[in-house]
C-alpha atoms as a PDB file:
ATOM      1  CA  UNK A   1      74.754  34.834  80.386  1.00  0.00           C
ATOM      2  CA  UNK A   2      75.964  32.065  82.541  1.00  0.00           C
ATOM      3  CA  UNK A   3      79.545  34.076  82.366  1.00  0.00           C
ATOM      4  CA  UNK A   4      78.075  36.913  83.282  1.00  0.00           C
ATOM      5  CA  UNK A   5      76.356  35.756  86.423  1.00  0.00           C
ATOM      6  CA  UNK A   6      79.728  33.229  87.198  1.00  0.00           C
ATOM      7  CA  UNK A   7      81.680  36.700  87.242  1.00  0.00           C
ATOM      8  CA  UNK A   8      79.345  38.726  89.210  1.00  0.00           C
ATOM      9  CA  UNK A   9      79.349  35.972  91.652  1.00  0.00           C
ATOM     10  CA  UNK A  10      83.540  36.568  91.840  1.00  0.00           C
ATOM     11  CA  UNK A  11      82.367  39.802  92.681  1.00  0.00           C
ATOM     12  CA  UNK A  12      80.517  39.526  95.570  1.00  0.00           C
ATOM     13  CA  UNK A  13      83.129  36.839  96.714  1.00  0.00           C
ATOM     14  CA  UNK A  14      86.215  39.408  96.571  1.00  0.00           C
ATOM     15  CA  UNK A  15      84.024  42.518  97.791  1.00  0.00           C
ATOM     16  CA  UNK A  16      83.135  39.759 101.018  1.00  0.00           C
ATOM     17  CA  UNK A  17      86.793  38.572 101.381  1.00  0.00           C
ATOM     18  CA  UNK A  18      87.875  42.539 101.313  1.00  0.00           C
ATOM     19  CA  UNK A  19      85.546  43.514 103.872  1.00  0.00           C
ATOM     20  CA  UNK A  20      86.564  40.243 105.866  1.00  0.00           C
ATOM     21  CA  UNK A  21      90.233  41.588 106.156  1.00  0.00           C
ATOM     22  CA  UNK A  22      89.069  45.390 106.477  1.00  0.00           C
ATOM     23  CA  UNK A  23      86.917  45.285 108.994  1.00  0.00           C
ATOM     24  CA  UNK A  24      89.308  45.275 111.938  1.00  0.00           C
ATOM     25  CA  UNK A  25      92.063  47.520 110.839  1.00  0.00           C
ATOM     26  CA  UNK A  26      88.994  49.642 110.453  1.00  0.00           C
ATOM     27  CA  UNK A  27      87.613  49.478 113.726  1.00  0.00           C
ATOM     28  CA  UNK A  28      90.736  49.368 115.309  1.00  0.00           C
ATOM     29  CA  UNK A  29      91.422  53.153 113.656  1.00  0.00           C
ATOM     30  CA  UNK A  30      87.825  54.603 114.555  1.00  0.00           C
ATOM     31  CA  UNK A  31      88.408  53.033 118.482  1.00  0.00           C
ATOM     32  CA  UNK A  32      91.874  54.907 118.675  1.00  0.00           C
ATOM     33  CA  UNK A  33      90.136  57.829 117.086  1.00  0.00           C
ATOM     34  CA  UNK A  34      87.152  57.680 119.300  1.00  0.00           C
ATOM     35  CA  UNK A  35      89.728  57.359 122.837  1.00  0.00           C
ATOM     36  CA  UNK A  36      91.534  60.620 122.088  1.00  0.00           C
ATOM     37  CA  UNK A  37      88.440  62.321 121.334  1.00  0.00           C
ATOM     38  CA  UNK A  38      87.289  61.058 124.822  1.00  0.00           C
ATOM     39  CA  UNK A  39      90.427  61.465 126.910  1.00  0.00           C
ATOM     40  CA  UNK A  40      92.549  63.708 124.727  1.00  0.00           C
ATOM     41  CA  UNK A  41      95.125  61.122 124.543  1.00  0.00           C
ATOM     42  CA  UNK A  42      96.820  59.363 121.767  1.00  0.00           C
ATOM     43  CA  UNK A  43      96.364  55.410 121.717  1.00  0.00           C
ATOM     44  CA  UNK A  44      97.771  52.659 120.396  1.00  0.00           C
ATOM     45  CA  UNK A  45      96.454  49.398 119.872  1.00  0.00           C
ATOM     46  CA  UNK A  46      98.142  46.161 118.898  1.00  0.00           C
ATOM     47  CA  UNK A  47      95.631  44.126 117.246  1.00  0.00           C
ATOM     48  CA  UNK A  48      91.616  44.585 117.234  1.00  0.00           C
ATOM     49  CA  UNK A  49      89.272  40.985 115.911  1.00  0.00           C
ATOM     50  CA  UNK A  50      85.680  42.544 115.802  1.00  0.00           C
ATOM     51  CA  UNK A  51      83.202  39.204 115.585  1.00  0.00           C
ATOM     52  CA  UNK A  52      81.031  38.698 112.022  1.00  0.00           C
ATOM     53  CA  UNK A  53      78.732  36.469 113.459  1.00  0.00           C
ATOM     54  CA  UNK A  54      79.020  37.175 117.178  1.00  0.00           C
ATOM     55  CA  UNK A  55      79.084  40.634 118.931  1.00  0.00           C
ATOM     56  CA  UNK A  56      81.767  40.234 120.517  1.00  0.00           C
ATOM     57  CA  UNK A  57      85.335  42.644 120.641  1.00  0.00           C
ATOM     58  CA  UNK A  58      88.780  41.178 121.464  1.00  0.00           C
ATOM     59  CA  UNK A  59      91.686  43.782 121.783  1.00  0.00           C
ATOM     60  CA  UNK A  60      95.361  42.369 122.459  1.00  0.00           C
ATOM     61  CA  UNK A  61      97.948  45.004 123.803  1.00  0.00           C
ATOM     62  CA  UNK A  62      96.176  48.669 124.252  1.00  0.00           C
ATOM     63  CA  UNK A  63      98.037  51.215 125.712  1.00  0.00           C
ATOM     64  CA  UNK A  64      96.976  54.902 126.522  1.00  0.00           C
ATOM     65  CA  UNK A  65      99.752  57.128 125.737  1.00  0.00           C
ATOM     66  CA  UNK A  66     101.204  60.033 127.644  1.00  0.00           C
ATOM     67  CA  UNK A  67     100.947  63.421 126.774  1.00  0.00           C
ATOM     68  CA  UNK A  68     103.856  65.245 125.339  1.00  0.00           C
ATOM     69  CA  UNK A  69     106.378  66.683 127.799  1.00  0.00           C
ATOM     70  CA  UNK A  70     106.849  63.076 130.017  1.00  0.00           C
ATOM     71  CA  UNK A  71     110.139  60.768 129.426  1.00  0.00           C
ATOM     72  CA  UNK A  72     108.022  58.120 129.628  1.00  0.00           C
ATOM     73  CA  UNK A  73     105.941  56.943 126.593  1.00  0.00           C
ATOM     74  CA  UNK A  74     102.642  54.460 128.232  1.00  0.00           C
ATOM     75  CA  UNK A  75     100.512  55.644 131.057  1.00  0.00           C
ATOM     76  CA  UNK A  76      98.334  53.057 130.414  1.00  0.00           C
ATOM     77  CA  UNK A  77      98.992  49.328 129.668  1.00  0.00           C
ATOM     78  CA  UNK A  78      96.254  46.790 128.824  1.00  0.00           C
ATOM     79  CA  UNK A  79      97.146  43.415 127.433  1.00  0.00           C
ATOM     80  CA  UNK A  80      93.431  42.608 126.642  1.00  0.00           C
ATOM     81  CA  UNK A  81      90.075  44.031 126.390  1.00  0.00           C
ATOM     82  CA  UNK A  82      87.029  42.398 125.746  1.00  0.00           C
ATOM     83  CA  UNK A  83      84.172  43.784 124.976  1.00  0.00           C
ATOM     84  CA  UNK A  84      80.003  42.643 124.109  1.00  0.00           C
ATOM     85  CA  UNK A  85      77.838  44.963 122.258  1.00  0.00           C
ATOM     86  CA  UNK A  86      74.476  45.789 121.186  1.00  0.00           C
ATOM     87  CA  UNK A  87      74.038  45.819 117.795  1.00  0.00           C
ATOM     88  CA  UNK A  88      70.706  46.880 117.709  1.00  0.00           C
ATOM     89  CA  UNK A  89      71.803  49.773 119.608  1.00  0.00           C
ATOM     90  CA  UNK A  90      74.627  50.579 117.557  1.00  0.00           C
ATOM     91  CA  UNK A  91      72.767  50.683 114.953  1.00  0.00           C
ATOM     92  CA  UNK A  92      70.748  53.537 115.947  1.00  0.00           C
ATOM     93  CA  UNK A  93      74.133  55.516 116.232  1.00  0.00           C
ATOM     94  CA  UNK A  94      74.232  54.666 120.618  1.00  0.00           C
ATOM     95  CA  UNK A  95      76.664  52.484 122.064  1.00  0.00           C
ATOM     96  CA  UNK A  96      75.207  49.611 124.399  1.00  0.00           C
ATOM     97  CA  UNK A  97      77.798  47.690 125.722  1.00  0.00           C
ATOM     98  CA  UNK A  98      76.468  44.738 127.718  1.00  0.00           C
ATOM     99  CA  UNK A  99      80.030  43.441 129.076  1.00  0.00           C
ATOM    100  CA  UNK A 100      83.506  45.052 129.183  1.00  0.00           C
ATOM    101  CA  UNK A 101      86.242  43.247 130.557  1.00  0.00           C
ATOM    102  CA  UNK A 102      88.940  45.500 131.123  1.00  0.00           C
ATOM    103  CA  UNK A 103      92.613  44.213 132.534  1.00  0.00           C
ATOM    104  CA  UNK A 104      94.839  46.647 133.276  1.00  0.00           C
ATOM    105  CA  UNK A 105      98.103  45.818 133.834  1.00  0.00           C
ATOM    106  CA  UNK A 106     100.325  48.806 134.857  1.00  0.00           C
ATOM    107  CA  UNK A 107      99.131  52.158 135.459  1.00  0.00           C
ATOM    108  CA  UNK A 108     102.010  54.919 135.449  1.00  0.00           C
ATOM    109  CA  UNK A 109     101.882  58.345 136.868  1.00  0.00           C
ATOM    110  CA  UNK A 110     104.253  60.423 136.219  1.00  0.00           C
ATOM    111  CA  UNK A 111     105.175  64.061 138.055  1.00  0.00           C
ATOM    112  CA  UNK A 112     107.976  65.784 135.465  1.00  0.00           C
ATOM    113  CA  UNK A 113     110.636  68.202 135.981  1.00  0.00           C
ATOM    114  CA  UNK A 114     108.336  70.987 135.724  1.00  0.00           C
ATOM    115  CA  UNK A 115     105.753  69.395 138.501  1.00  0.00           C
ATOM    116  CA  UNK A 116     102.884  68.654 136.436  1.00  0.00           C
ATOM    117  CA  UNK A 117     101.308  65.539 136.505  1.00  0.00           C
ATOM    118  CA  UNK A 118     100.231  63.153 133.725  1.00  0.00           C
ATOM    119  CA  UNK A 119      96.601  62.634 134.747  1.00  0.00           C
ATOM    120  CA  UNK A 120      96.070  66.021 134.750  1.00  0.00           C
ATOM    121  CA  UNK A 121      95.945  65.884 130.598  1.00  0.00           C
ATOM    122  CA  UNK A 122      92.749  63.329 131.071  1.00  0.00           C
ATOM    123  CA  UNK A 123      89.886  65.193 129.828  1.00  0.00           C
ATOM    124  CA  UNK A 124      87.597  63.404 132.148  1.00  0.00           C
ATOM    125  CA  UNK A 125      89.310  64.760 135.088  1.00  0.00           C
ATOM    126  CA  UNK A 126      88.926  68.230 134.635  1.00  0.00           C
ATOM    127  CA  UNK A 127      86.001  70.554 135.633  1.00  0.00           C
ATOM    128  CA  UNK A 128      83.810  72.156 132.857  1.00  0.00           C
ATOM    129  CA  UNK A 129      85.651  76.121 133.728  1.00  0.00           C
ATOM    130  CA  UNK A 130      89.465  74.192 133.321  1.00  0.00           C
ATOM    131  CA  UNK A 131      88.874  72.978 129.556  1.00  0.00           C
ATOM    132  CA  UNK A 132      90.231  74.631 126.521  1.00  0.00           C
ATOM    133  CA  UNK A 133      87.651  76.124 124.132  1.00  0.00           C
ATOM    134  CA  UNK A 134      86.105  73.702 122.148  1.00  0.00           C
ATOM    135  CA  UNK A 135      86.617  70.919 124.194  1.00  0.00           C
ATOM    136  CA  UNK A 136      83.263  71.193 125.364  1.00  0.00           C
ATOM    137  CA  UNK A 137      81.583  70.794 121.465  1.00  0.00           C
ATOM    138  CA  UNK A 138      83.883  67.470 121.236  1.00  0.00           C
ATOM    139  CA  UNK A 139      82.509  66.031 124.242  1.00  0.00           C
ATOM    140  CA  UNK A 140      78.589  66.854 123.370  1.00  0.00           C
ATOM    141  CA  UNK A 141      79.381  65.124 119.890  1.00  0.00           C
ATOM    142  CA  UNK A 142      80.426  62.155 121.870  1.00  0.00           C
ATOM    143  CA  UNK A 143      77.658  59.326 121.504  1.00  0.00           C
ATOM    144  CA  UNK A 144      75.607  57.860 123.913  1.00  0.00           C
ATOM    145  CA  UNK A 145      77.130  55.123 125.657  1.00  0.00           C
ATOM    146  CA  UNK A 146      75.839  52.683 128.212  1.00  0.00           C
ATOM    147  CA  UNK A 147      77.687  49.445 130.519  1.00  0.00           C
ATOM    148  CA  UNK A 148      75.788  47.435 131.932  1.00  0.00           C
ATOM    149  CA  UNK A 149      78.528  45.616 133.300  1.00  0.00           C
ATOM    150  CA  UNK A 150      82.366  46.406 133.455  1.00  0.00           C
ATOM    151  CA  UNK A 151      84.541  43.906 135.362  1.00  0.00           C
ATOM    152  CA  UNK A 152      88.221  45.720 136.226  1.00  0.00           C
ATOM    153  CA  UNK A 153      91.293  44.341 136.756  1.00  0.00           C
ATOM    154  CA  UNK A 154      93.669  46.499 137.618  1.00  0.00           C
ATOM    155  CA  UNK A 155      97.649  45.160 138.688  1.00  0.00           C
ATOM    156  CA  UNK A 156     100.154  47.509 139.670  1.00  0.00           C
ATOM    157  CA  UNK A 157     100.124  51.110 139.498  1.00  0.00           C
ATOM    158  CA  UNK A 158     103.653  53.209 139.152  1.00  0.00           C
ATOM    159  CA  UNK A 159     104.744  56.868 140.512  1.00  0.00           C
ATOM    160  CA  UNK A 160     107.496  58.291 139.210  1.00  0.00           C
ATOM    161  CA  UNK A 161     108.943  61.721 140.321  1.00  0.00           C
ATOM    162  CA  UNK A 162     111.553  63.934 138.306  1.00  0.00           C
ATOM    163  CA  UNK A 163     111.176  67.140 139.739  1.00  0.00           C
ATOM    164  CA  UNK A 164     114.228  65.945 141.715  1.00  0.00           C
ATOM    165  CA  UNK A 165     116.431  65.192 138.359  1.00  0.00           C
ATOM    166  CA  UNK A 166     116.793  63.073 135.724  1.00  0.00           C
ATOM    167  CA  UNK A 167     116.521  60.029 137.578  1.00  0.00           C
ATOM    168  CA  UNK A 168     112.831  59.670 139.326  1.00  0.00           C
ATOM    169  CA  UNK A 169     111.753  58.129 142.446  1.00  0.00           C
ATOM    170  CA  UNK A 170     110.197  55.301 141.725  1.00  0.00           C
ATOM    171  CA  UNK A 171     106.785  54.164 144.197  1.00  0.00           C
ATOM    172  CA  UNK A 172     105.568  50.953 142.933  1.00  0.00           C
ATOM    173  CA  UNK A 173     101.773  49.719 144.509  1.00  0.00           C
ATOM    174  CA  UNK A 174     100.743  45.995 143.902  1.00  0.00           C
ATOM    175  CA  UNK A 175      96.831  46.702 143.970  1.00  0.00           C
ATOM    176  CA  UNK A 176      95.625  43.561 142.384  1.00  0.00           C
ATOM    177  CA  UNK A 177      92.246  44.550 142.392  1.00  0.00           C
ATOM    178  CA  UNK A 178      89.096  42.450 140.542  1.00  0.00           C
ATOM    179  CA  UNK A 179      85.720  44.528 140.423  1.00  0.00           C
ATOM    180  CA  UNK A 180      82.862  44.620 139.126  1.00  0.00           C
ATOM    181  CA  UNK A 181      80.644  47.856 138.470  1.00  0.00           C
ATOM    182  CA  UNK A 182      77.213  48.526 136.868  1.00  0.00           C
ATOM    183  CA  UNK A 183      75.597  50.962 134.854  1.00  0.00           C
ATOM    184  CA  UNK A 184      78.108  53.339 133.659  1.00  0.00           C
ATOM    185  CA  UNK A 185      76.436  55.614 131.413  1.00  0.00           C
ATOM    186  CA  UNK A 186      79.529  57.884 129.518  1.00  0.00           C
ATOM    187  CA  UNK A 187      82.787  57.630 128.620  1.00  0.00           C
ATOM    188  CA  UNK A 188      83.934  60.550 131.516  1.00  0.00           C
ATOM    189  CA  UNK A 189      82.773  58.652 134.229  1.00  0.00           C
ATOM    190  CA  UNK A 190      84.731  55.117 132.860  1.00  0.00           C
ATOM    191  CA  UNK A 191      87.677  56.796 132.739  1.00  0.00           C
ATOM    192  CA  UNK A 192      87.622  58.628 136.243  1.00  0.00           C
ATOM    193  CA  UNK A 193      86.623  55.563 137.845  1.00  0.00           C
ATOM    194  CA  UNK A 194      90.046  53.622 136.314  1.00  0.00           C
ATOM    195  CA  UNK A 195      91.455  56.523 138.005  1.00  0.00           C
ATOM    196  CA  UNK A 196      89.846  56.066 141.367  1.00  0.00           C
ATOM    197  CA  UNK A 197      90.272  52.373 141.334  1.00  0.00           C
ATOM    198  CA  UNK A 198      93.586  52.539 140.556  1.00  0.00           C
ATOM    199  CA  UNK A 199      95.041  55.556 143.353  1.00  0.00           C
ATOM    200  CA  UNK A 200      92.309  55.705 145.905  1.00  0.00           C
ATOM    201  CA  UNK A 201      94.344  52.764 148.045  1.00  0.00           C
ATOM    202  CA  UNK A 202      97.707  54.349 147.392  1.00  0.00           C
ATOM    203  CA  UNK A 203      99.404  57.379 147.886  1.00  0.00           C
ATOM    204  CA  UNK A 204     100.042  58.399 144.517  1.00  0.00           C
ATOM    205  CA  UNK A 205      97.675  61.328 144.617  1.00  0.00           C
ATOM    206  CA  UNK A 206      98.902  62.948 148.237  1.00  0.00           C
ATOM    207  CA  UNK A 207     102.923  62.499 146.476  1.00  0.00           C
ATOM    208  CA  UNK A 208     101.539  63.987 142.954  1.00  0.00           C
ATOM    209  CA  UNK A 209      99.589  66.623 144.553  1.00  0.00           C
ATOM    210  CA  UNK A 210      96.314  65.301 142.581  1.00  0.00           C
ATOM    211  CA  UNK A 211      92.966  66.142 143.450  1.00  0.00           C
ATOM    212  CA  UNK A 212      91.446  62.386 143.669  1.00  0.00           C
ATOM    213  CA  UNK A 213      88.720  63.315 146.266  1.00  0.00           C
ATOM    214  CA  UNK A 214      86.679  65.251 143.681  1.00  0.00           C
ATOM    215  CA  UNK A 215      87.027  63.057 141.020  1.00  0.00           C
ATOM    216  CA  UNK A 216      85.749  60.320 143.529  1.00  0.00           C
ATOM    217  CA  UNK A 217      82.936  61.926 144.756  1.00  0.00           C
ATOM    218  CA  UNK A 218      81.785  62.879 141.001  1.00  0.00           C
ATOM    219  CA  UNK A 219      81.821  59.182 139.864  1.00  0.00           C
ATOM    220  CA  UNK A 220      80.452  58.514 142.936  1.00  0.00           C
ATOM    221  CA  UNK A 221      77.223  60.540 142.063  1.00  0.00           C
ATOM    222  CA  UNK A 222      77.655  59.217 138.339  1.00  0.00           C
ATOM    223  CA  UNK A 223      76.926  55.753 139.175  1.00  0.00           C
ATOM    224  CA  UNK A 224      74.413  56.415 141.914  1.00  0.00           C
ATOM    225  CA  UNK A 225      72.294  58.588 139.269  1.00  0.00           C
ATOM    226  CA  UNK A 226      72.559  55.768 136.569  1.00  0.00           C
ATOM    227  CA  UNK A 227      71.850  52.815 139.298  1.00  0.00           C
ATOM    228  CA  UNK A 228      68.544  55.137 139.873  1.00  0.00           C
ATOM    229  CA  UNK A 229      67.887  55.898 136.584  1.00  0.00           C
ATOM    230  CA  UNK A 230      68.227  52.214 135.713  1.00  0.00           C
ATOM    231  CA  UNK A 231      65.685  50.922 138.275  1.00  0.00           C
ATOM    232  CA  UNK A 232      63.213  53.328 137.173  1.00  0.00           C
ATOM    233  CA  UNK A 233      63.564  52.100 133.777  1.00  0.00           C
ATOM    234  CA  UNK A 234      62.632  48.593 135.662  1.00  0.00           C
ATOM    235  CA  UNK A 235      60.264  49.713 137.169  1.00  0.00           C
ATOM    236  CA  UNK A 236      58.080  51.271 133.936  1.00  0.00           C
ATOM    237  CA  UNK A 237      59.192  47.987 132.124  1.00  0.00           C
ATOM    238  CA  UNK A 238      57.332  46.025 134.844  1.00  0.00           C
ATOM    239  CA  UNK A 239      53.845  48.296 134.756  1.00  0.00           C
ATOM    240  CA  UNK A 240      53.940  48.450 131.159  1.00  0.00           C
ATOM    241  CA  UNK A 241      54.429  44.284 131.341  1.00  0.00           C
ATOM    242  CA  UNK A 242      52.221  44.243 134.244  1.00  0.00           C
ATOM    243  CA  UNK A 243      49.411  46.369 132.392  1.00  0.00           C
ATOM    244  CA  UNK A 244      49.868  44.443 129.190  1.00  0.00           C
ATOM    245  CA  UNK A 245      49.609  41.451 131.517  1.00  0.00           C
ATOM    246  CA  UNK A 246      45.987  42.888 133.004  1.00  0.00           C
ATOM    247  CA  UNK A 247      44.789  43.386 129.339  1.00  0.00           C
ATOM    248  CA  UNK A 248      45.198  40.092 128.373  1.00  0.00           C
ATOM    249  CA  UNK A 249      43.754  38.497 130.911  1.00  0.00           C
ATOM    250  CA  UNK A 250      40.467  41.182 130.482  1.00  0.00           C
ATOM    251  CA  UNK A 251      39.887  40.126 126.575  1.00  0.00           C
ATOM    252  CA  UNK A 252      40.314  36.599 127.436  1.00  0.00           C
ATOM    253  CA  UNK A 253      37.598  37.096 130.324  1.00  0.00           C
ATOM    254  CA  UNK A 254      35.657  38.915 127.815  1.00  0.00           C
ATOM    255  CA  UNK A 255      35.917  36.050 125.270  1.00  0.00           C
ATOM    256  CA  UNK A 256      35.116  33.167 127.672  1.00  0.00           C
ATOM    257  CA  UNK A 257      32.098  35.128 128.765  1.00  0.00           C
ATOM    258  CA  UNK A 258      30.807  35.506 124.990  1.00  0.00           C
ATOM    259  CA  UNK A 259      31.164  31.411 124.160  1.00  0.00           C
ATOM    260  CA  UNK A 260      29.622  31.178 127.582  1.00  0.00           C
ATOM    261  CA  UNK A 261      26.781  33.427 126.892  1.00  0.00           C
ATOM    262  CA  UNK A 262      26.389  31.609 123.137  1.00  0.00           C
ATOM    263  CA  UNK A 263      26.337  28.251 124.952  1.00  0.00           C
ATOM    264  CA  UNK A 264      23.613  29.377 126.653  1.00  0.00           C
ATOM    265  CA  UNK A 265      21.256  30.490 123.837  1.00  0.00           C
END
């Protein structure tokens, strides 16, 4: 008997240890799986540590990768990402994300030989009438997802043209931006406002003939809707608190006035 428990015990230990060393190769292949469903790019990720204890999400080296027909392999290169998460949330198959920490170190777009433009493959940046059939199912199967807080980095952003040859002209922008946004509520709206961040004080879009002014304006209304959405979520929170708050104080008037009115007698 005592064998039999002393090997089931071995059991548990090994199936702990496996999960241990699992876990982030796992999540590391349903995050890469997750991005192209999202953007329609392939991704590739260097090394993932998901937390046991904590809920925290470190990522060393992503990169987003360019679609086919570019020379150029990365249009996106992060060295880290770190991320904070509900679990609760997550649980209840929705995607909370308290923090995300995003530093971005080069951002490449690329015009080829043929004139089309890199950022045009995003999902994100194109209108509902533009996208293939079935594009649309994808996105509706995407889940819920909410930032409360996203702090960008963002360092230097690249254009490089080859409709003139095989060699491109090369623009190179030192942005060095550091911001910090709130309340993004889906993944389309994350993605166009890397975008935005990343051209809006450069030239890139005038020299790669991209429409940046409507993707601007849509994040725009993006996060105004979920900064209103978000206060009137507040604001119930507080009358239901305040009105819980009112109740409270009514039973324990009620109760006072009963040991009063027994005093009495």
């Amino acid at each position: 008997m005592k064998k039999l428990g002393s090997a089931l015990i071995i059991i548990i230990l090994v199936v702990i240890v496996a999960l241990v060393l699992c876990k982030n190769p796992i999540a590391r292949k349903a995050t890469t799986a997750g991005i192209q469903a999202g953007t329609g790019l392939d991704a590739d990720i260097g090394s993932m540590n998901v937390g046991l204890v904590t809920t925290l999400v470190g990522i060393d080296r992503f990169r987003l990768m360019n679609p086919p027909g570019f020379h150029d392999e990365v249009m996106i290169d992060m060295p880290e990402i770190y991320v904070d998460y509900d679990l609760g949330a997550l649980l209840k198959k929705k995607v909370h994300l308290e923090e995300v920490r995003l530093n971005l170190k080069e951002f490449l777009v690329v015009k080829n030989e043929n004139g089309e433009v890199n950022l045009d493959a995003l999902k994100s940046t194109k209108k509902e009438e533009e996208k293939e059939p079935g594009e649309k199912k994808e996105a509706a199967e995407m889940p819920e997802i909410q930032i409360d807080v996203l702090d960008l980095k963002i360092g230097k952003v690249v254009f490089k043209d080859y409709t003139g040859g095989e060699a491109p002209v090369v623009r190179e922008f030192n942005i060095n931006i550091d911001r910090s946004f709130e309340n993004i509520s889906n993944p389309r709206t994350l993605v166009n406002l890397i975008v935005v961040e990343a051209l809006k004080n450069t030239s890139i879009a005038k020299l790669a003939g991209f429409d940046l002014a409507s993707i601007q304006d849509e994040v725009s209304k993006s996060l105004d809707e979920a900064k209103k959405q978000a206060q009137e979520t507040m604001e119930q929170a507080t009358g239901e608190a305040q009105e819980m708050l009112k109740e409270q104080q009514d039973q324990a008037s009620q109760t006072l006035k009963g040991i009063l009115k027994t005093k009495e007698k």
